[in-house]
Protein backbone atom coordinates (compact mmCIF):
# COMPACT_ATOMS: atom_id res chain seq x y z
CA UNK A 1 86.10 44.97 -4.57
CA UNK A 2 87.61 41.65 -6.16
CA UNK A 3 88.90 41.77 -8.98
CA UNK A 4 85.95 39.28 -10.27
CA UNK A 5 84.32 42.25 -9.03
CA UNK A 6 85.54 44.83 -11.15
CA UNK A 7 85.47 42.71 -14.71
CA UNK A 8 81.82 41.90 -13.95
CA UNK A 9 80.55 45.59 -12.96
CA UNK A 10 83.00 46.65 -16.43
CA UNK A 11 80.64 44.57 -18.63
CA UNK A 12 77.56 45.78 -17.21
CA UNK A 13 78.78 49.58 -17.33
CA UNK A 14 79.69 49.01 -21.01
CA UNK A 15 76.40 47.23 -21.50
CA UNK A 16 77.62 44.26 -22.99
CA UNK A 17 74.99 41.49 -23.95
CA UNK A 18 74.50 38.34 -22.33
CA UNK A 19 76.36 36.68 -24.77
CA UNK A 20 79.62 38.59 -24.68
CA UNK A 21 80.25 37.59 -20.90
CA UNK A 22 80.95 34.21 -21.66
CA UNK A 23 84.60 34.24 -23.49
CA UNK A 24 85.28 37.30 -20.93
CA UNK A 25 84.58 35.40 -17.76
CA UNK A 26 84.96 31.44 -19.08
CA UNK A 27 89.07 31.61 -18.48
CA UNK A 28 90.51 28.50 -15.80
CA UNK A 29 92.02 32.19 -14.00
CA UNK A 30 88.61 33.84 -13.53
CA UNK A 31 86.99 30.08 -13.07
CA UNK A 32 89.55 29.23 -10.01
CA UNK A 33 89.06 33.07 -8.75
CA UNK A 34 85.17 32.30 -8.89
CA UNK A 35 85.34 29.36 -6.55
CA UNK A 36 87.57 31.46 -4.15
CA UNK A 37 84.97 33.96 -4.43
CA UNK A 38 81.84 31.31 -3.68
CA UNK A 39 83.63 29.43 -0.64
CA UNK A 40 83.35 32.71 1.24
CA UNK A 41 80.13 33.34 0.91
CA UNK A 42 78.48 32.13 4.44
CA UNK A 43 76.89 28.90 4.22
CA UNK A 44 77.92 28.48 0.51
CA UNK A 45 80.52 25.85 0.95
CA UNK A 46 79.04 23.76 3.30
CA UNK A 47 76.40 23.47 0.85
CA UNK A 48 78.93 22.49 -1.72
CA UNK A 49 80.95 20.08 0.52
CA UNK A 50 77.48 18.28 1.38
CA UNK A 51 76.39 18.27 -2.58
CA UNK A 52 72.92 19.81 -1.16
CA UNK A 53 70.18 18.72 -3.70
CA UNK A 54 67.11 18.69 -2.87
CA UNK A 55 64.23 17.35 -5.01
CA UNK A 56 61.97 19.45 -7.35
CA UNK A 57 59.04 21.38 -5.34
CA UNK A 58 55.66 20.28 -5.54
CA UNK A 59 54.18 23.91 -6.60
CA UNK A 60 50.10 22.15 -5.60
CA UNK A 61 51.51 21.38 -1.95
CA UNK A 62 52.84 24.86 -1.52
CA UNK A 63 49.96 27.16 -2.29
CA UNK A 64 48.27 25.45 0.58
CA UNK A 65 50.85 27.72 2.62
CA UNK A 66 49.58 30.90 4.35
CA UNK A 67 49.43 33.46 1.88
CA UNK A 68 52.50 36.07 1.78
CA UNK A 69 54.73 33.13 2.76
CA UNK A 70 57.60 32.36 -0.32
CA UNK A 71 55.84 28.86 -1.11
CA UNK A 72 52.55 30.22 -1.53
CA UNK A 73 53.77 32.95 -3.72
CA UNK A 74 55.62 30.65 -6.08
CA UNK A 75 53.33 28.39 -6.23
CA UNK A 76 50.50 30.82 -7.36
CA UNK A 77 53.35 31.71 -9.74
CA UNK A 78 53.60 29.10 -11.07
CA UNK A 79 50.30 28.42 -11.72
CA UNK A 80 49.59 32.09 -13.03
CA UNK A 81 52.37 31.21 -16.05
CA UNK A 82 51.32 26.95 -16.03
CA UNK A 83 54.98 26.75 -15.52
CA UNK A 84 56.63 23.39 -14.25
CA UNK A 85 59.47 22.99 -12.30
CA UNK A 86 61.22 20.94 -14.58
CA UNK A 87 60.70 23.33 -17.69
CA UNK A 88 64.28 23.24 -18.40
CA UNK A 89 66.24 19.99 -18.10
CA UNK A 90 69.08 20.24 -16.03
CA UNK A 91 72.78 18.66 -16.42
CA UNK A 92 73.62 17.04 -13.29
CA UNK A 93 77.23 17.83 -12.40
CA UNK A 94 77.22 16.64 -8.26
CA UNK A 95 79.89 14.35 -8.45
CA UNK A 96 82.89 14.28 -6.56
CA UNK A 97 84.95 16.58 -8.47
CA UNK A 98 82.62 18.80 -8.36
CA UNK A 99 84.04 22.83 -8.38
CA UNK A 100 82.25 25.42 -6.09
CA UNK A 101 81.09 26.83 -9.93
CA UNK A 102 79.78 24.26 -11.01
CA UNK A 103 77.72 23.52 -8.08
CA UNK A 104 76.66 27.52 -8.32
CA UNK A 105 76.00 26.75 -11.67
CA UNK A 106 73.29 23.35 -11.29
CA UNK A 107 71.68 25.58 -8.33
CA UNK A 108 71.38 28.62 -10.02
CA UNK A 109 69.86 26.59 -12.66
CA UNK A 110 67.43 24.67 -10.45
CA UNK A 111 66.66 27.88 -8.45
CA UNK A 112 65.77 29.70 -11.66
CA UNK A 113 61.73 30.22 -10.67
CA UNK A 114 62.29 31.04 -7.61
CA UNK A 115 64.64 34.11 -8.66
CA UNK A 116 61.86 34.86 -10.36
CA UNK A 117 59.58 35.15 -7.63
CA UNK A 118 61.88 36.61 -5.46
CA UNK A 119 63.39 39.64 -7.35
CA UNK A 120 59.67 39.99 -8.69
CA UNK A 121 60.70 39.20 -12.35
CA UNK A 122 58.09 38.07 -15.30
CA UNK A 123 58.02 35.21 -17.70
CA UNK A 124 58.55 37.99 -20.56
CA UNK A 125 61.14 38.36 -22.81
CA UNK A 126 62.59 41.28 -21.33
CA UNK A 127 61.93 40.41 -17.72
CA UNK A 128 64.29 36.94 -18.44
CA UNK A 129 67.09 39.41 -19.47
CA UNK A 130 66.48 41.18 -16.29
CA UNK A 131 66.44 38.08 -14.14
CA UNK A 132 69.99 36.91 -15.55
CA UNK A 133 71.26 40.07 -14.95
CA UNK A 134 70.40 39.67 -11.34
CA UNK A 135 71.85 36.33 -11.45
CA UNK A 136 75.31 37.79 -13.02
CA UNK A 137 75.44 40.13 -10.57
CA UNK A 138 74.99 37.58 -7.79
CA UNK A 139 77.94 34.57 -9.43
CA UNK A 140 78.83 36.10 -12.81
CA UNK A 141 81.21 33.44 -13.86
CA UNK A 142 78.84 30.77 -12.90
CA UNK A 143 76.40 32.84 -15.32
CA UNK A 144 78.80 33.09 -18.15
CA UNK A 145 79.05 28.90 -17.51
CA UNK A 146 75.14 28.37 -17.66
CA UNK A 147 74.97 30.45 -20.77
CA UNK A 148 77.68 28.24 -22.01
CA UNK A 149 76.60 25.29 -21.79
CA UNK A 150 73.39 26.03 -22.46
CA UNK A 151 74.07 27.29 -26.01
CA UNK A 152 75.04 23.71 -26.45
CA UNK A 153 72.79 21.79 -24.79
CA UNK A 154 70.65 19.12 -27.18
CA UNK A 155 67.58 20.82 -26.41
CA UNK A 156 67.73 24.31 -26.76
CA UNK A 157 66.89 24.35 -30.38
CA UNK A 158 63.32 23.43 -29.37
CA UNK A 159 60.59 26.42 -29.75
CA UNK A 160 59.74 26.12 -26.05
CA UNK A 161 63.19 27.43 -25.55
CA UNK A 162 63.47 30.52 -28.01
CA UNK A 163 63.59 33.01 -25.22
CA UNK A 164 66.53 31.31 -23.70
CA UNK A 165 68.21 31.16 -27.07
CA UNK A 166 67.47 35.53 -27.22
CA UNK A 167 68.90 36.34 -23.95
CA UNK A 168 72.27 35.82 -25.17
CA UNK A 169 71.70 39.11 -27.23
CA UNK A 170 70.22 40.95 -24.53
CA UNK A 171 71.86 43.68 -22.65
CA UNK A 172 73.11 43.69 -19.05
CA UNK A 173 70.56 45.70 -17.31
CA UNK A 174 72.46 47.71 -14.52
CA UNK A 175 69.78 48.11 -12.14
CA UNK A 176 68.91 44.29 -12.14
CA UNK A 177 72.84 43.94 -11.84
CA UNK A 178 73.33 45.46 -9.22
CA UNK A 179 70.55 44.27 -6.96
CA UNK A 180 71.81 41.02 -7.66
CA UNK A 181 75.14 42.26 -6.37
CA UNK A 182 73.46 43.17 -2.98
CA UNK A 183 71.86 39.67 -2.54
CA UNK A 184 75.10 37.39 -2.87
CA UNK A 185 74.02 35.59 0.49
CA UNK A 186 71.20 34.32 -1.37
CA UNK A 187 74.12 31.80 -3.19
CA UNK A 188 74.67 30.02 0.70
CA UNK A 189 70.66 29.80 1.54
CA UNK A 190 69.09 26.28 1.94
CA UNK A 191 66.28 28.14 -0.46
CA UNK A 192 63.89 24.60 -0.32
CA UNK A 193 63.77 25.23 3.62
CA UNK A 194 62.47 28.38 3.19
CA UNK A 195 59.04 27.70 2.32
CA UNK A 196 57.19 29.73 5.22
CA UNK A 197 58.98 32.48 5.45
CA UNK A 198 56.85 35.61 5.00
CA UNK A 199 58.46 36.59 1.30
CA UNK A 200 58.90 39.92 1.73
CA UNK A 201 60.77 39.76 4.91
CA UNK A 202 62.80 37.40 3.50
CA UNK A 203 63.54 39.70 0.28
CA UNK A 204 64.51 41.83 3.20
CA UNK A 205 66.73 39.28 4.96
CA UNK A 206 68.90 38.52 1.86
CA UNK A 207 69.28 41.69 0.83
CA UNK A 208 66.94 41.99 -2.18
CA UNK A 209 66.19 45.82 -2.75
CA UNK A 210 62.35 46.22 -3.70
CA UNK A 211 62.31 46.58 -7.97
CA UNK A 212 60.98 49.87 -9.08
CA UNK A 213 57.57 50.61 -9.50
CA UNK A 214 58.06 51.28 -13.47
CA UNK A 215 58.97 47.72 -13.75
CA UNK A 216 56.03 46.16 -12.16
CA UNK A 217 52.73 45.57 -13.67
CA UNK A 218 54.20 45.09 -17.33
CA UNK A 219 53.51 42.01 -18.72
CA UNK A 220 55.70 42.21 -22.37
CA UNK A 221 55.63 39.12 -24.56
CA UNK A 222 56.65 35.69 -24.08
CA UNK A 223 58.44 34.62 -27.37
CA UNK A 224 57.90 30.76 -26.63
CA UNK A 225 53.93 31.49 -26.19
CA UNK A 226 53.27 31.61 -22.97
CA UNK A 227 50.21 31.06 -21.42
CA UNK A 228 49.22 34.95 -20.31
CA UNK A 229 50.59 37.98 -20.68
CA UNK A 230 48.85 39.50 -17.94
CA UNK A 231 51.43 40.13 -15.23
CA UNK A 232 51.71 38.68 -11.90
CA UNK A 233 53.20 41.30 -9.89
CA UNK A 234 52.05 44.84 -9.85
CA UNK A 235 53.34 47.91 -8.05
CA UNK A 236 50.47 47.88 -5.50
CA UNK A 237 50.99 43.71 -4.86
CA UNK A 238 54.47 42.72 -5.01
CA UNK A 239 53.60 39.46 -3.72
């Protein structure tokens, strides 16, 4: 285990919050370790040599998709929550001198709903802890530097952002963690190209253990109103 590794799965055992990860992990030593770390990871650095950006998906185009493929899934997801794929607006940070981090960091970000329909996470409160667990687990420094600069970005005062502002007082959940640990070769996937593929074998393929069944079918509340509570996934329909 790096020793990345070992600082990361120290904050989760001592169930520090989301906000205590970021003066931990934000040093240039654990940055420069982090990009080591990424460039291994199989396909990751040709992505990042190639700036790979893709546009926004159109969620209406994908749920025409056979259903149980990834694209039809999201896009149902989407629709279920009346999400948009540009909720959040996103720094661009492709240039040049670009570090493997920082690119982690703008994908991560970009990738965020489809995490969500992938590991099988809600809109709720709790379930957007449990997502950015999974995402520490996966890149934790490049976590620790989206909750940074988030906390300053110019929007993030507005209400529609309030449950991004609570996360940083939420607790690393260990499960989440760790199945974000097991899926690390999700960081060098082409994820836009993936469209078809049936979604639970491609849970399978990148290595994303099935949640528990005590976590599915809970709906919880959305502090920035949401449009439903009702849950999307259930322990009987995972997809």
């Amino acid at each position: 285990m790096s020793e990345l590794r070992e600082i990361a799965r120290g904050l989760k055992e001592r169930r520090a919050t989301l906000g205590e990860v970021i003066p931990v992990l934000r040093t240039a030593e654990n940055l420069a370790a982090s990009d080591t770390v990424l460039l291994a990871v199989p396909g990751f650095q040709r992505l990042h040599a190639e700036r790979w950006d893709p546009p926004l998906p159109e969620p209406e185009a994908l749920a025409a998709l056979p259903v149980g493929s990834f694209g039809h899934a999201y896009a149902r997801y989407m629709e279920h929550y009346r999400l948009s794929p540009d909720f959040f607006p996103i720094p661009t940070r492709l240039g040049a001198d670009v570090t493997p981090t920082q690119y982690a960091v703008h994908r991560l970000n970009k990738s965020h709903d489809f995490l969500h329909v992938l590991g099988a996470y809600e809109t709720s409160d709790e379930d957007e802890v449990a997502v950015q667990s999974f995402v520490f687990g996966m890149a934790p420094v490049a976590l620790a530097s989206f909750l940074a600069e988030a906390a300053v970005h110019p929007d993030i005062r507005q209400a529609r952002y309030k449950h991004l502002r609570d996360i940083y007082s939420g607790h690393i959940q260990a499960e989440d963690f760790e199945r974000g640990a097991a899926a690390s070769a999700l960081l060098g996937e082409r994820v836009e190209t993936l469209w078809e593929e049936p979604l639970e074998q491609l849970r399978q393929r990148l290595g994303i253990a099935a949640r528990a069944p005590e976590h599915l079918g809970r709906g919880g509340e959305n502090s920035c109103g949401g449009f439903t509570a009702i849950p999307f996934f259930t322990a009987t329909r995972a997809t």
